[in-house]
Protein backbone atom coordinates (compact mmCIF):
# COMPACT_ATOMS: atom_id res chain seq x y z
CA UNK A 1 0.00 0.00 0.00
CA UNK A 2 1.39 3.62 -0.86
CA UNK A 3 1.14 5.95 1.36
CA UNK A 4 -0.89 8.00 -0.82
CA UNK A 5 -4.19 6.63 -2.17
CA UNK A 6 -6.26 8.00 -5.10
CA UNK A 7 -10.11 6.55 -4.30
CA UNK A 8 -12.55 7.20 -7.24
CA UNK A 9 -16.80 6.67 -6.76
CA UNK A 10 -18.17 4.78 -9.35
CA UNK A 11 -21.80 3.44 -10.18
CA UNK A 12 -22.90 0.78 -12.04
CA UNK A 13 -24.09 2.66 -15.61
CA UNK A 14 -27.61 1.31 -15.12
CA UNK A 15 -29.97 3.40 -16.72
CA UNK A 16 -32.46 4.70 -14.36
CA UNK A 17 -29.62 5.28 -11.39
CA UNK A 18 -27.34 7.39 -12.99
CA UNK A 19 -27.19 10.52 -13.96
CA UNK A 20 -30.51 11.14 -12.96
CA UNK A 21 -31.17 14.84 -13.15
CA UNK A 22 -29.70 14.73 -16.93
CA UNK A 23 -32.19 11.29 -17.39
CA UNK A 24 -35.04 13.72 -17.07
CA UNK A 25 -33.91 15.40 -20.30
CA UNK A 26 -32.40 12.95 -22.59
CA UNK A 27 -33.43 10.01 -21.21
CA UNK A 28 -32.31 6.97 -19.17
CA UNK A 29 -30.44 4.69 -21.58
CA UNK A 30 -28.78 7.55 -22.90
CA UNK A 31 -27.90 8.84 -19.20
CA UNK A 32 -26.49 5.94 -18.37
CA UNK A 33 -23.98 5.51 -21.81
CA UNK A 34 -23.06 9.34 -21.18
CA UNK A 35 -22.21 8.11 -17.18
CA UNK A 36 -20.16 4.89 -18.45
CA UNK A 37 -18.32 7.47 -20.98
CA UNK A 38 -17.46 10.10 -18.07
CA UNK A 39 -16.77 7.04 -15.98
CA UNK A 40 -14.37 5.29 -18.24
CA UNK A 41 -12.52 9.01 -19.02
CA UNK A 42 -11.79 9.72 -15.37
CA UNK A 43 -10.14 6.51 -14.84
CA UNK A 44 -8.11 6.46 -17.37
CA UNK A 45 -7.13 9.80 -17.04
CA UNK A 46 -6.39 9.39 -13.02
CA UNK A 47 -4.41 6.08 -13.61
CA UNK A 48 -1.41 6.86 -11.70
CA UNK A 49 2.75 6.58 -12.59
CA UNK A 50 4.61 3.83 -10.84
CA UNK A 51 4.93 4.84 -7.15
CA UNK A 52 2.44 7.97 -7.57
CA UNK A 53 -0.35 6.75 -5.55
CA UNK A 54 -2.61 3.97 -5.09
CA UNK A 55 -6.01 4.07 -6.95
CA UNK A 56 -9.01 2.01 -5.43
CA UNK A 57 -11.85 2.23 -7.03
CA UNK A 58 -15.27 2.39 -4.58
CA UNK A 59 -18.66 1.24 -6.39
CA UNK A 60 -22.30 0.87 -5.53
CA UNK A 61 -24.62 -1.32 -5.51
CA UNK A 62 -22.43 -3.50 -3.61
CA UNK A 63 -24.29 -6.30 -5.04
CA UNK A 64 -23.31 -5.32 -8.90
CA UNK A 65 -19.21 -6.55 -8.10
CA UNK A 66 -19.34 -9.31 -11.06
CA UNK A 67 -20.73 -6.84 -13.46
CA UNK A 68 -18.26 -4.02 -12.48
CA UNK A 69 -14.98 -6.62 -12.80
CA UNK A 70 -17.00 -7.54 -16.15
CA UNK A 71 -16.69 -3.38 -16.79
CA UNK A 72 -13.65 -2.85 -15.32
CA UNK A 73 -11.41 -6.00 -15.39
CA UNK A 74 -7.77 -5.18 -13.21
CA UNK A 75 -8.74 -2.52 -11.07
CA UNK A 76 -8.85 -2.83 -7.33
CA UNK A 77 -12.56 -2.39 -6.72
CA UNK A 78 -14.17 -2.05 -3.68
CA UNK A 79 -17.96 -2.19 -1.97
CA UNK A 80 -19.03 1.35 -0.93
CA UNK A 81 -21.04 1.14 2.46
CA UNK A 82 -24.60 1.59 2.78
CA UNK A 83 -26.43 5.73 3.66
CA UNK A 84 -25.97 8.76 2.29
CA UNK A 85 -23.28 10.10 -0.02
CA UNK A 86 -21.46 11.50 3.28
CA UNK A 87 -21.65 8.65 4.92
CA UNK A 88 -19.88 6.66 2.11
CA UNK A 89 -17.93 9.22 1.69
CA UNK A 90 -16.30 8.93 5.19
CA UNK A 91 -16.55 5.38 5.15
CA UNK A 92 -14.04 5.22 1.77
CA UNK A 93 -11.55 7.76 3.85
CA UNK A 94 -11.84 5.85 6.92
CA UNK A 95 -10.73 2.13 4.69
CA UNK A 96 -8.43 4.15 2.47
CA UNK A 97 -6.23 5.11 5.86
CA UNK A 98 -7.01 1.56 7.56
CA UNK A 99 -5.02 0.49 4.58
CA UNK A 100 -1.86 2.74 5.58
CA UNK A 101 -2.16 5.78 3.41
CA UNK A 102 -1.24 9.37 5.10
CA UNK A 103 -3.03 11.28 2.71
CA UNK A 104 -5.96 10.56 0.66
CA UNK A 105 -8.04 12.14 -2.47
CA UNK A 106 -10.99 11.44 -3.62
CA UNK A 107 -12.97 12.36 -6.27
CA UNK A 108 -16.06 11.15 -8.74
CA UNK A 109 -16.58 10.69 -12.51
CA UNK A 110 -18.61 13.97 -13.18
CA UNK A 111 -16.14 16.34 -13.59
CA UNK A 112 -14.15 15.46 -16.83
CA UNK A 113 -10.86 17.81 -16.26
CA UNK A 114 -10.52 15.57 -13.41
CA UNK A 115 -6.92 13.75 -14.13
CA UNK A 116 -3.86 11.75 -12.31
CA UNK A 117 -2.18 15.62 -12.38
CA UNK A 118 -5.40 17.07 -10.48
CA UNK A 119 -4.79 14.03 -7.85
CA UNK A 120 -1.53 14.31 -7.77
CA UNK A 121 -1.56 18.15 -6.97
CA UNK A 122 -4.40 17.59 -4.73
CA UNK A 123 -2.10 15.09 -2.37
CA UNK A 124 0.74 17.31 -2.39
CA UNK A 125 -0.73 20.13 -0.97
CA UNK A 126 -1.94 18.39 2.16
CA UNK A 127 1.73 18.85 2.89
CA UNK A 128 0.64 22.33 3.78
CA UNK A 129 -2.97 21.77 4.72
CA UNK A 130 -5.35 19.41 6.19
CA UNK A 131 -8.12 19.39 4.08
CA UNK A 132 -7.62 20.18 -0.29
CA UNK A 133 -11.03 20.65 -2.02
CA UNK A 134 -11.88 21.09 -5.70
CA UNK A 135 -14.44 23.08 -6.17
CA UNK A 136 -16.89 22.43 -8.94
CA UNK A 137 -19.02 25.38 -10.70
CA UNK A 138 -21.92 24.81 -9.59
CA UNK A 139 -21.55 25.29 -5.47
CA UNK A 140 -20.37 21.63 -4.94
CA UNK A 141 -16.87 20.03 -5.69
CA UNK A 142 -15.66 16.97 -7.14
CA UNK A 143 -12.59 16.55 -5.23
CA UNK A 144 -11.49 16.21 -1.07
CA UNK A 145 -8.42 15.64 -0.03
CA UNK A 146 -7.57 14.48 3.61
CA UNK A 147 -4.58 13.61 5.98
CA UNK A 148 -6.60 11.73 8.31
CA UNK A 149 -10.01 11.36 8.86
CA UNK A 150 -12.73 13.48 9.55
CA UNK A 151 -16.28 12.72 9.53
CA UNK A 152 -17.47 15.56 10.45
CA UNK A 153 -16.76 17.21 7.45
CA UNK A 154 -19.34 14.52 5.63
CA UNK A 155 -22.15 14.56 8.17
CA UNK A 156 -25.29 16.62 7.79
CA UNK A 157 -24.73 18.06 4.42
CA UNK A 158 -27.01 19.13 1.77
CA UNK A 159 -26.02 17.16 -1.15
CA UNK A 160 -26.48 17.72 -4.43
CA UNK A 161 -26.92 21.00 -3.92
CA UNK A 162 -25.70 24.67 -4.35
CA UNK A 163 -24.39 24.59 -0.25
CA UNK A 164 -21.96 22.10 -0.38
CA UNK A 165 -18.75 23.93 -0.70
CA UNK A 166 -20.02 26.71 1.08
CA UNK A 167 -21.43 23.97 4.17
CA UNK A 168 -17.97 22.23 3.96
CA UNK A 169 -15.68 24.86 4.33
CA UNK A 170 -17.90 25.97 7.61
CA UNK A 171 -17.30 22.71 8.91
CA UNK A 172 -13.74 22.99 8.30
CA UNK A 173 -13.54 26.25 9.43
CA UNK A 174 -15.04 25.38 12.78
CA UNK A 175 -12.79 22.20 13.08
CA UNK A 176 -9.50 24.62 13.01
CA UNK A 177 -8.25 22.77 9.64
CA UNK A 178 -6.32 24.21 7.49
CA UNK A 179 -8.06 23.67 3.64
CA UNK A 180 -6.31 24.91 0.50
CA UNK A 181 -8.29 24.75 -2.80
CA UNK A 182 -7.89 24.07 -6.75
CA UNK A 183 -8.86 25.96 -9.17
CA UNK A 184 -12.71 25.30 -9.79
CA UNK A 185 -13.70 23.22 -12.69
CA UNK A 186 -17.19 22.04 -14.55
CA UNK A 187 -19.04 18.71 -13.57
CA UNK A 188 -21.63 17.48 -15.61
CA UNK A 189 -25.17 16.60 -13.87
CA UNK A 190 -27.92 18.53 -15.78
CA UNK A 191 -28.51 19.81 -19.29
CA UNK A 192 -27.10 23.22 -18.79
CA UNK A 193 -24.08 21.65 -17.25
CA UNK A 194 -23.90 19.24 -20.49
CA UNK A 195 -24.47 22.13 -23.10
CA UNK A 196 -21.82 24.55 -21.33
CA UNK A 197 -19.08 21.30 -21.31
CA UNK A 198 -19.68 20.20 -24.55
CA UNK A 199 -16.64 20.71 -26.63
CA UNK A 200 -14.88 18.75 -24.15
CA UNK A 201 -16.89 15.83 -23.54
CA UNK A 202 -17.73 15.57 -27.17
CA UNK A 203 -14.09 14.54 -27.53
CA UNK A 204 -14.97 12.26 -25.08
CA UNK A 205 -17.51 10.56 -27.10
CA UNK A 206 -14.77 9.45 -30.14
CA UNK A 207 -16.21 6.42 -30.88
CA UNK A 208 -19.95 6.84 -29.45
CA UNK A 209 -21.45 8.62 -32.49
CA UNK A 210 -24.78 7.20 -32.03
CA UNK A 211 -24.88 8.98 -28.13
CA UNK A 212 -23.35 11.85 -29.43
CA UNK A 213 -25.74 12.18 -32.00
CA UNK A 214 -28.75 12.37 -29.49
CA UNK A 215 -27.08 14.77 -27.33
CA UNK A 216 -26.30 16.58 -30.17
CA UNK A 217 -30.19 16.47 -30.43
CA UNK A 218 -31.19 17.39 -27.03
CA UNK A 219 -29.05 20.46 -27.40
CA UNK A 220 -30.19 21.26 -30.53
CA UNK A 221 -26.66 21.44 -31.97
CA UNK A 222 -25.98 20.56 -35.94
């Protein structure tokens, strides 16, 4: 085990439980292909260097683990625990040190700037602070970064919404840590979000032209 670990949230690309505020606009199956793109991006693009840091990989449903080694065959995959995104959340820190890292990222498939480089910076600044977050645009952020534990900073939020960042750094704040962050960067859960990332995540697509095509359709693009 490195003493740095890289842990990545994942979900099973079933339509219907992913994605589901963009669902509502371009539909489920297409939701769900758009979610296995991101998905399949981000890890690639986090994949560390020898030595850099140790990636493990957190998934729900717990019971999906054949399909996801099916999906993602050699990477070190592990059960998220059962509640609310906090609660997981803390849970994955609290395993990630159990295993022997001193510092810890972690970060989702939304956001699809998110790379090894973002991780990598992420984990070296704890060398300066306790807590490292990466804001997203829209009030949340898709990455934390820790040095030990601390639950607090997960419990009682309002996810999925505008507050996050804002409710975290209070918590912080009132814990006496020390938080540095990145520079903010786009995530991807609505239409608006989609339509404003586009150029980049149509790159993304190479390969998907059917998808592509019916986003291209939901955001009335030629």
């Amino acid at each position: 085990m490195s003493d740095r670990a890289l842990v990545v949230f994942v979900k099973h690309p079933r339509p219907g439980a992913v994605k589901t505020r963009l669902a509502a606009s371009i539909g489920p199956e297409a939701a769900a292909e758009l979610y296995r793109a991101l998905a399949e991006h981000v890890l690639e693009a986090t994949a560390p260097t020898a030595g850099e840091y140790e990636r493990l990989v957190f998934f729900e449903p717990a019971e999906a683990l054949e399909e996801m080694r099916a999906w993602l065959p050699g990477l070190r995959l592990l059960a998220q625990c059962g509640g609310d995104l906090g609660a997981r959340m803390a849970d994955a820190f609290a395993r990630a040190f159990a295993r022997g890292a001193s510092r810890v990222a972690l970060v989702g498939t939304d956001a699809p700037d998110v790379a090894r480089e973002t991780a990598a910076l992420a984990l070296s600044a704890l060398e300066a602070a306790d807590v490292v977050l990466g804001p997203a645009e829209d009030g949340g952020y898709v990455l934390v970064a820790l040095r030990a534990p601390q639950p607090l900073l997960f419990s009682g939020i309002e996810w999925s919404t505008p507050r996050v960042l804002e409710e975290t750094r209070a918590r912080a704040a009132a814990a006496g840590l020390a938080v540095r962050e990145l520079a903010p960067v786009a995530d991807v859960d609505t239409l608006d979000d989609l339509r404003r990332a586009w150029p980049r995540v149509q790159g993304i697509l190479a390969g998907r032209e059917a998808l592509a095509g019916e986003i291209r359709r939901h955001l009335r693009l030629r």
